[in-house]
N, C-alpha and C. Protein backbone atom coordinates (compact mmCIF):
# COMPACT_ATOMS: atom_id res chain seq x y z
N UNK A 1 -10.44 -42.37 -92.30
CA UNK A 1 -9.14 -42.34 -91.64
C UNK A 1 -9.32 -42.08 -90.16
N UNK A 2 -8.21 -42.58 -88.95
CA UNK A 2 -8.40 -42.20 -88.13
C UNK A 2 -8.54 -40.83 -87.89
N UNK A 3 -8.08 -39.74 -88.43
CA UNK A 3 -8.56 -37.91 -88.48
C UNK A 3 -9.62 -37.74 -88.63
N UNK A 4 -10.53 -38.34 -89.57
CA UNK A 4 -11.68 -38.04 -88.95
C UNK A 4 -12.43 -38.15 -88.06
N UNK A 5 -11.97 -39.76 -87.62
CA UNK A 5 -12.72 -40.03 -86.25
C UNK A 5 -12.41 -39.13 -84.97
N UNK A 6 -11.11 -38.70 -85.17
CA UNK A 6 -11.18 -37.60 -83.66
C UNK A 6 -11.22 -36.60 -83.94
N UNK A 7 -11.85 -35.77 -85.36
CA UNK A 7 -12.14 -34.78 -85.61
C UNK A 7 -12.68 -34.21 -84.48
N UNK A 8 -14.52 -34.51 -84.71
CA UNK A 8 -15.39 -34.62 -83.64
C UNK A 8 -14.93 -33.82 -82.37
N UNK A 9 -13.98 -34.88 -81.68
CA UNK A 9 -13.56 -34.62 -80.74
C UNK A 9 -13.00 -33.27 -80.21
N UNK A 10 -12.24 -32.71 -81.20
CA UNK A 10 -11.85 -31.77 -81.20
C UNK A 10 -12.58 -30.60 -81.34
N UNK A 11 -13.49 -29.94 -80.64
CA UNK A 11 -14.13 -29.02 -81.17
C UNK A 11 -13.15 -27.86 -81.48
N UNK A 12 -13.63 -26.51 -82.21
CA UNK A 12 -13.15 -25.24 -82.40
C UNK A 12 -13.19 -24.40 -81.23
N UNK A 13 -13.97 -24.32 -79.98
CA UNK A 13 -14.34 -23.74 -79.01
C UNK A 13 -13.09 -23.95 -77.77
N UNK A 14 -13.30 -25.45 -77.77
CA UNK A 14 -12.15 -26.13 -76.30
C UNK A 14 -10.79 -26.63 -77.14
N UNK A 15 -11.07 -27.19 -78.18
CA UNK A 15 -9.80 -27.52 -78.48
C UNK A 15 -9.16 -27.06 -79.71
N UNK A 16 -9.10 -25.32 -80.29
CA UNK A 16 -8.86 -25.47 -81.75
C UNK A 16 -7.50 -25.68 -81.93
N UNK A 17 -6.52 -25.59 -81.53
CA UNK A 17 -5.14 -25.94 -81.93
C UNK A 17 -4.95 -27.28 -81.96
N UNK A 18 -5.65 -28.00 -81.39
CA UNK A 18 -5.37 -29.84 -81.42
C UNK A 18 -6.52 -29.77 -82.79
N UNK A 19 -7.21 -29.39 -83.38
CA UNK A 19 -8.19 -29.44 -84.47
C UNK A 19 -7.51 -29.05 -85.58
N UNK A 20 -7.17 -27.82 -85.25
CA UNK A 20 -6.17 -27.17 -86.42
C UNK A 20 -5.20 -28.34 -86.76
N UNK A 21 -4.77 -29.22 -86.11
CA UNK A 21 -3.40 -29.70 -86.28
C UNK A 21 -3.95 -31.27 -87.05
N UNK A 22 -5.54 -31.33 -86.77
CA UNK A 22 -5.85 -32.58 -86.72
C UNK A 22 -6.41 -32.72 -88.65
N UNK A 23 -7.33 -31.16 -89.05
CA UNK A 23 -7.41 -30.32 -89.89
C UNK A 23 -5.95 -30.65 -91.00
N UNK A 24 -5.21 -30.46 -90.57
CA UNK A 24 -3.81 -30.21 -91.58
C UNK A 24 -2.89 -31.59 -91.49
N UNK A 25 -3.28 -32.45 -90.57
CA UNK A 25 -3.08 -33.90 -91.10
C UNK A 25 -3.46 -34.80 -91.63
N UNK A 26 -5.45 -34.39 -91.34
CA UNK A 26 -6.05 -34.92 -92.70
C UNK A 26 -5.90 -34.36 -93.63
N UNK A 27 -5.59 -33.37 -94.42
CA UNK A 27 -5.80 -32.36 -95.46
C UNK A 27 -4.42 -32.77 -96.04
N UNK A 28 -3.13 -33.39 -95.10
CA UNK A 28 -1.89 -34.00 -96.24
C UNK A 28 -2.70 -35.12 -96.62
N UNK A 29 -3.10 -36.08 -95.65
CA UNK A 29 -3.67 -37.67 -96.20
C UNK A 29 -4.36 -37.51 -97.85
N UNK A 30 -5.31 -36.46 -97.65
CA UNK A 30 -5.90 -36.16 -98.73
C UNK A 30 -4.84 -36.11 -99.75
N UNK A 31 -3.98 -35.20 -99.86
CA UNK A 31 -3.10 -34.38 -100.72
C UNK A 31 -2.75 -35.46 -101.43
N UNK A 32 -1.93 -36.26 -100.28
CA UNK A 32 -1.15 -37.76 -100.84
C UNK A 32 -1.33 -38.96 -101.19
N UNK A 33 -2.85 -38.98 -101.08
CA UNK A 33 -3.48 -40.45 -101.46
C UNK A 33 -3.59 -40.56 -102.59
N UNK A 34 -3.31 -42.04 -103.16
CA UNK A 34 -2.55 -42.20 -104.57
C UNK A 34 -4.08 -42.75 -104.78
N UNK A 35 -5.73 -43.24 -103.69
CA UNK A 35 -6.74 -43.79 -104.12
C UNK A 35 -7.65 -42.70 -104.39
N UNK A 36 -8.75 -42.99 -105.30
CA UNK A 36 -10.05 -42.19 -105.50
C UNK A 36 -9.60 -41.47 -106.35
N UNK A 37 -10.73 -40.26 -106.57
CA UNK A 37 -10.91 -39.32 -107.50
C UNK A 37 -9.61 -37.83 -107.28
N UNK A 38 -8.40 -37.79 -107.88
CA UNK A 38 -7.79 -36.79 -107.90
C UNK A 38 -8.16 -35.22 -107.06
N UNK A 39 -9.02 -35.17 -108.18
CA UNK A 39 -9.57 -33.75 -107.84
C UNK A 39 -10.31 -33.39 -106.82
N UNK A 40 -11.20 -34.26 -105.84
CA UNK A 40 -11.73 -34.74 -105.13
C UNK A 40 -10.68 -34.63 -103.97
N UNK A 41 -9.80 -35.34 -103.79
CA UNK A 41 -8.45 -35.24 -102.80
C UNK A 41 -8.40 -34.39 -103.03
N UNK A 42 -7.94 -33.33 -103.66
CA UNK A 42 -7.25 -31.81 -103.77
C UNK A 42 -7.93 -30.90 -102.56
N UNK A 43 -9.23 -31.09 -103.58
CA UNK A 43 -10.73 -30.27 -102.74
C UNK A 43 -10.81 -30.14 -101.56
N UNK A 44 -10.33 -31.74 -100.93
CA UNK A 44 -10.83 -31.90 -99.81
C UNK A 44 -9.38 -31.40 -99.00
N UNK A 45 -8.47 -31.33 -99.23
CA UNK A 45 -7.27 -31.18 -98.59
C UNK A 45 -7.36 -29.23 -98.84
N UNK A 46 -7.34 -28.98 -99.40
CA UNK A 46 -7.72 -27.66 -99.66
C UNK A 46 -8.70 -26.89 -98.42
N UNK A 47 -10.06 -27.74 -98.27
CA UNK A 47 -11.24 -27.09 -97.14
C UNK A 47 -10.33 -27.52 -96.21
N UNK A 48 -9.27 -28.93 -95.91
CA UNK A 48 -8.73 -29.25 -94.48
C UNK A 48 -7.93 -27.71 -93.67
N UNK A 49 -6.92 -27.48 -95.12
CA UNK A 49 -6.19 -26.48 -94.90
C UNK A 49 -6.96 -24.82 -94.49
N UNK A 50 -7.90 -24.93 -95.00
CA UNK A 50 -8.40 -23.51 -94.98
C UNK A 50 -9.36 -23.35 -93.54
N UNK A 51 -9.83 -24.03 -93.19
CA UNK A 51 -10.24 -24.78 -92.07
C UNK A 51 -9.08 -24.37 -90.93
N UNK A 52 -8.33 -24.98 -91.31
CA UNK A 52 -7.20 -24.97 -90.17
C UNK A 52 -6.52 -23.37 -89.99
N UNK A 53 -6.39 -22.76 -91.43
CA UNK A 53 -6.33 -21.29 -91.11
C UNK A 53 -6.81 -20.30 -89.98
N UNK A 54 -8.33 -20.87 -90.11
CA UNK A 54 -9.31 -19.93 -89.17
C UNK A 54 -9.01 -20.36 -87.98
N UNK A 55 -8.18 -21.24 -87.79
CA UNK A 55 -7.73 -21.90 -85.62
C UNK A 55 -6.20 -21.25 -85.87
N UNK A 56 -5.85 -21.30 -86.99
CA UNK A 56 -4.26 -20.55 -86.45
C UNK A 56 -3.97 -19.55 -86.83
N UNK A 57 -3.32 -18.76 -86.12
CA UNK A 57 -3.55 -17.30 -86.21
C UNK A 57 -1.63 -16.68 -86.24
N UNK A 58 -1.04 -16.19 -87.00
CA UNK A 58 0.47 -15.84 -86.80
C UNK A 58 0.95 -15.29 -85.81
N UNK A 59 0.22 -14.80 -85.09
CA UNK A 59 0.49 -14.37 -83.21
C UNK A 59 0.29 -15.55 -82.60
N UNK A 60 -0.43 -16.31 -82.80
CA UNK A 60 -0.46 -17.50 -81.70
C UNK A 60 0.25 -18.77 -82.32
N UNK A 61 0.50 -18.97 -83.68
CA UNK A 61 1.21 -20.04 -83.83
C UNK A 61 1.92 -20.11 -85.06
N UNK A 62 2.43 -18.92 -84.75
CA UNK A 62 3.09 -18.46 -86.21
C UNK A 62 3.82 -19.69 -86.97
N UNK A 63 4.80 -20.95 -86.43
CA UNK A 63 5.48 -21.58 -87.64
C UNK A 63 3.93 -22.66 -87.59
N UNK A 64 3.14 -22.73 -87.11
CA UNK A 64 1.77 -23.70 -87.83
C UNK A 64 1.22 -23.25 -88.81
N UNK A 65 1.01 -22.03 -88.57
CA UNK A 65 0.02 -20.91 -89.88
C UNK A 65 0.86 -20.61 -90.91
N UNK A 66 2.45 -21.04 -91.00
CA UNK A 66 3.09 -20.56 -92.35
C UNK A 66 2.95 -21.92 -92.94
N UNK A 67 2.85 -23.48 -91.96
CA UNK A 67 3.40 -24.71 -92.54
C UNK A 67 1.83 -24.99 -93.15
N UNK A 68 0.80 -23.85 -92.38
CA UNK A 68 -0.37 -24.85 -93.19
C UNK A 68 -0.75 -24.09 -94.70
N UNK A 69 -0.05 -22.77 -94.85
CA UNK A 69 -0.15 -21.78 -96.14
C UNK A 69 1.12 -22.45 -97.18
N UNK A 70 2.06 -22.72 -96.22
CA UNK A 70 2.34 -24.26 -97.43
C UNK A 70 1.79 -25.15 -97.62
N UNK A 71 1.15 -26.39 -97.06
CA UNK A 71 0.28 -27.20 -97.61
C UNK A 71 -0.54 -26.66 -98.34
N UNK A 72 -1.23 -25.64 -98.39
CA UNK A 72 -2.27 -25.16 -99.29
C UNK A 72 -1.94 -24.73 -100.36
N UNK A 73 -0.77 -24.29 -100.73
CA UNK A 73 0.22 -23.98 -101.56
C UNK A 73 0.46 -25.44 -102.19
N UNK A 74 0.69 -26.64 -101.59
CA UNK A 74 1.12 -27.92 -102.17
C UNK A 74 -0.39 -28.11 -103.22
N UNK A 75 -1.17 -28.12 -101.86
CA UNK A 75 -2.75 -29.01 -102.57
C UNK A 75 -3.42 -27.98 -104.06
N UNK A 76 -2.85 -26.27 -104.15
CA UNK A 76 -2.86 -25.92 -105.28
C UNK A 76 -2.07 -25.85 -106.42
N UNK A 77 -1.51 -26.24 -106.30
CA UNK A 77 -0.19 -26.53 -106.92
C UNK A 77 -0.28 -27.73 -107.64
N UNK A 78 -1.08 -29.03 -106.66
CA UNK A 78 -1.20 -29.82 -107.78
C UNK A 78 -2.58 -30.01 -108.58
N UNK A 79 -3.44 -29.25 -108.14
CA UNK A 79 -5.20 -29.38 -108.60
C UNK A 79 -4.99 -28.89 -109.99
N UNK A 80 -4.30 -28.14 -110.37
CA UNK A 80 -4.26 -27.48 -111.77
C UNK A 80 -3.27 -26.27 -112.51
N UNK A 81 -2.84 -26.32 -112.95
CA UNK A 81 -2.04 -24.94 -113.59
C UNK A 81 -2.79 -23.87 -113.84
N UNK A 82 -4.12 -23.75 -113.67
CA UNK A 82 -4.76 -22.48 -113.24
C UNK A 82 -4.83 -22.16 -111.93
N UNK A 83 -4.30 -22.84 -110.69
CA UNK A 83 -4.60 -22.57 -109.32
C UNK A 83 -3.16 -22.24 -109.07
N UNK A 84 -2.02 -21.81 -110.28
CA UNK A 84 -0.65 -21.77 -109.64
C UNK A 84 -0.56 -20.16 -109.13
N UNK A 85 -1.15 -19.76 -109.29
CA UNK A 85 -0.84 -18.10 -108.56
C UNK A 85 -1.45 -18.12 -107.15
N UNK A 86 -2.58 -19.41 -106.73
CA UNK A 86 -2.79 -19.57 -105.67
C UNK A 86 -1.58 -19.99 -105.10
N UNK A 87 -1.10 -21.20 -105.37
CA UNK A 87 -0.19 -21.91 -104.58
C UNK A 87 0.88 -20.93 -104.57
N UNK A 88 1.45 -20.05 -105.46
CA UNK A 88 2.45 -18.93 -105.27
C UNK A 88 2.15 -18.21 -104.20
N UNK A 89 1.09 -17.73 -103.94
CA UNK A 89 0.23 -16.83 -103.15
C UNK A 89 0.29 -17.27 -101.43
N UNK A 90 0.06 -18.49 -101.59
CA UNK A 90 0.32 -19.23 -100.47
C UNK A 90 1.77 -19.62 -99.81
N UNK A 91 2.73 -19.83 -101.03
CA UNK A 91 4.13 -19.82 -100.53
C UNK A 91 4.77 -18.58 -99.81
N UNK A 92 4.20 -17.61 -100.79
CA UNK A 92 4.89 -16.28 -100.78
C UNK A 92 4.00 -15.47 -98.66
N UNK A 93 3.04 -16.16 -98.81
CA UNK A 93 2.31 -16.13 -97.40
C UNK A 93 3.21 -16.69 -96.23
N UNK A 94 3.71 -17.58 -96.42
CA UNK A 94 4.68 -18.81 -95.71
C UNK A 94 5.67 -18.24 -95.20
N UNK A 95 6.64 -17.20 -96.14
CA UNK A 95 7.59 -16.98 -95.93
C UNK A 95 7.45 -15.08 -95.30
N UNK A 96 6.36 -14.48 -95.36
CA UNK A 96 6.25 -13.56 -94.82
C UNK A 96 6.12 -13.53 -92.95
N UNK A 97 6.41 -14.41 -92.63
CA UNK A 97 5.81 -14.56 -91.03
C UNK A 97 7.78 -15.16 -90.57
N UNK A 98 8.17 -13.61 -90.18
CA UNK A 98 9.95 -13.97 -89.99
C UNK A 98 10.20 -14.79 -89.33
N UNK A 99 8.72 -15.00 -88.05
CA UNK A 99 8.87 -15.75 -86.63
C UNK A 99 8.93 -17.36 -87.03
N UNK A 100 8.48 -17.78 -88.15
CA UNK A 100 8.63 -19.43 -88.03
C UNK A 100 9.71 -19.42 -89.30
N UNK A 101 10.39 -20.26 -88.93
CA UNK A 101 12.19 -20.42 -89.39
C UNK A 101 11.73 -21.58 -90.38
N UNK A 102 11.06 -22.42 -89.66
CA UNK A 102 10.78 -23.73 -90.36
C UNK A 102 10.29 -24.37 -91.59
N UNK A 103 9.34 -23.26 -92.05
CA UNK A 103 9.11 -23.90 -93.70
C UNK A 103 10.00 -22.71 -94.75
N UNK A 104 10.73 -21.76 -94.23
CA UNK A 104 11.33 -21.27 -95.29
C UNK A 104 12.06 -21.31 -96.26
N UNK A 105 12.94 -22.69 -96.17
CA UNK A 105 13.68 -23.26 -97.68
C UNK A 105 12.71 -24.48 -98.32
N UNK A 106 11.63 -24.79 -97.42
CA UNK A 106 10.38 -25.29 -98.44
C UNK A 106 9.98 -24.79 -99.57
N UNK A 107 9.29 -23.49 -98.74
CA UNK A 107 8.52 -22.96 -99.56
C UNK A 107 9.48 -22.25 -100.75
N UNK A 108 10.94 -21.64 -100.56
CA UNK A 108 11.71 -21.13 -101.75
C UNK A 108 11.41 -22.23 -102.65
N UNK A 109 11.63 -23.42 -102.04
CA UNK A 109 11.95 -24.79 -103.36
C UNK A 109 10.93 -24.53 -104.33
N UNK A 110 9.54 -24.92 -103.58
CA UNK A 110 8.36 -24.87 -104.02
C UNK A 110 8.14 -23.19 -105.12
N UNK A 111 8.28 -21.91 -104.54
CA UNK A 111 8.05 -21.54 -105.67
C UNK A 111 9.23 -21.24 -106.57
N UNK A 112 10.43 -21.63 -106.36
CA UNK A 112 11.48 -22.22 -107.87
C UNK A 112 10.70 -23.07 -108.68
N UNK A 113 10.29 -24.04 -108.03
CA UNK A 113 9.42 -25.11 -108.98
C UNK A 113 8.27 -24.78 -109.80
N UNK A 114 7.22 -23.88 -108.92
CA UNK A 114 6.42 -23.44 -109.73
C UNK A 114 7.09 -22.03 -110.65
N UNK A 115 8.27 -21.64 -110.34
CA UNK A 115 8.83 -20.71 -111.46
C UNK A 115 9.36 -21.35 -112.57
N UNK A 116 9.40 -22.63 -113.03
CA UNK A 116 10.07 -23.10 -114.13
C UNK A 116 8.86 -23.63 -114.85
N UNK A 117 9.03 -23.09 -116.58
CA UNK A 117 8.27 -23.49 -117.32
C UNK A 117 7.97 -24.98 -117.48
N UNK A 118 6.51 -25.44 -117.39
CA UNK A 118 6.23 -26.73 -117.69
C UNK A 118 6.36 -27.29 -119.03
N UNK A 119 6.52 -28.50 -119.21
CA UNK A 119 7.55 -29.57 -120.35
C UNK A 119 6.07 -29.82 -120.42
C-alpha cells in the first residue's frame, strides 16, 4: 500500500506524529481488507496500532491516542472472542481521556456491542 511506502519516511525521531498517523492508517487498511489471510490482517493492524501508541501520548494528542485505543479495540474485537476483554479494555481506554470529545459515542456503541450475547 501506499503507507508503507512513506512509512520509511517518517521516522520516530523527526517525524513521529506524521508516523503515528501513518501507523493507524495502515493498521485500518489492514483491519478492513476483505483480501488474504484474516488473522494475519488483524495481527498486523494490531502491531500498526500499538506502534502508533508509543508516538502518541494523551498530553500531546489526546483525541489521536483515544481514536487509536479504538482501532485497537476494533482490530480485537474482530481477531476472536477470546481477545474481547482486550477490545473492552481498549474502548473503556478511549473514553477515559475527557480531553478528546471525538470517539466517545464510538466507543459506547462498540462496547454495547461487545456487551450483547453472541447468536
Amino acid at each position: 500500500t501506499s503507507y508503507q511506502t512513506v512509512l520509511p519516511i517518517y521516522d520516530r525521531e523527526h517525524y513521529p506524529l506524521q508516523r503515528a498517523a501513518v501507523l493507524n492508517d495502515l493498521g485500518r487498511t489492514y483491519l478492513n481488507n476483505p483480501l488474504g489471510d484474516r488473522t494475519t490482517m488483524l495481527k498486523k493492524a494490531i502491531e500498526c496500532h500499538v506502534e502508533a501508541l508509543q508516538l502518541y501520548t494523551p498530553e500531546t494528542s489526546p483525541d489521536e491516542w483515544a481514536w487509536t485505543h479504538c482501532y485497537l479495540g476494533d482490530a480485537y474485537k474482530g481477531y476472536s472472542r477470546a481477545t474481547a476483554d482486550q477490545a473492552h479494555e481498549h474502548y473503556q481506554l478511549s473514553l477515559s481521556m475527557p480531553e478528546a470529545k471525538a470517539p466517545v459515542l464510538y466507543a459506547r456503541n462498540r462496547l454495547k456491542e461487545l456487551d450483547q450475547p453472541s447468536t
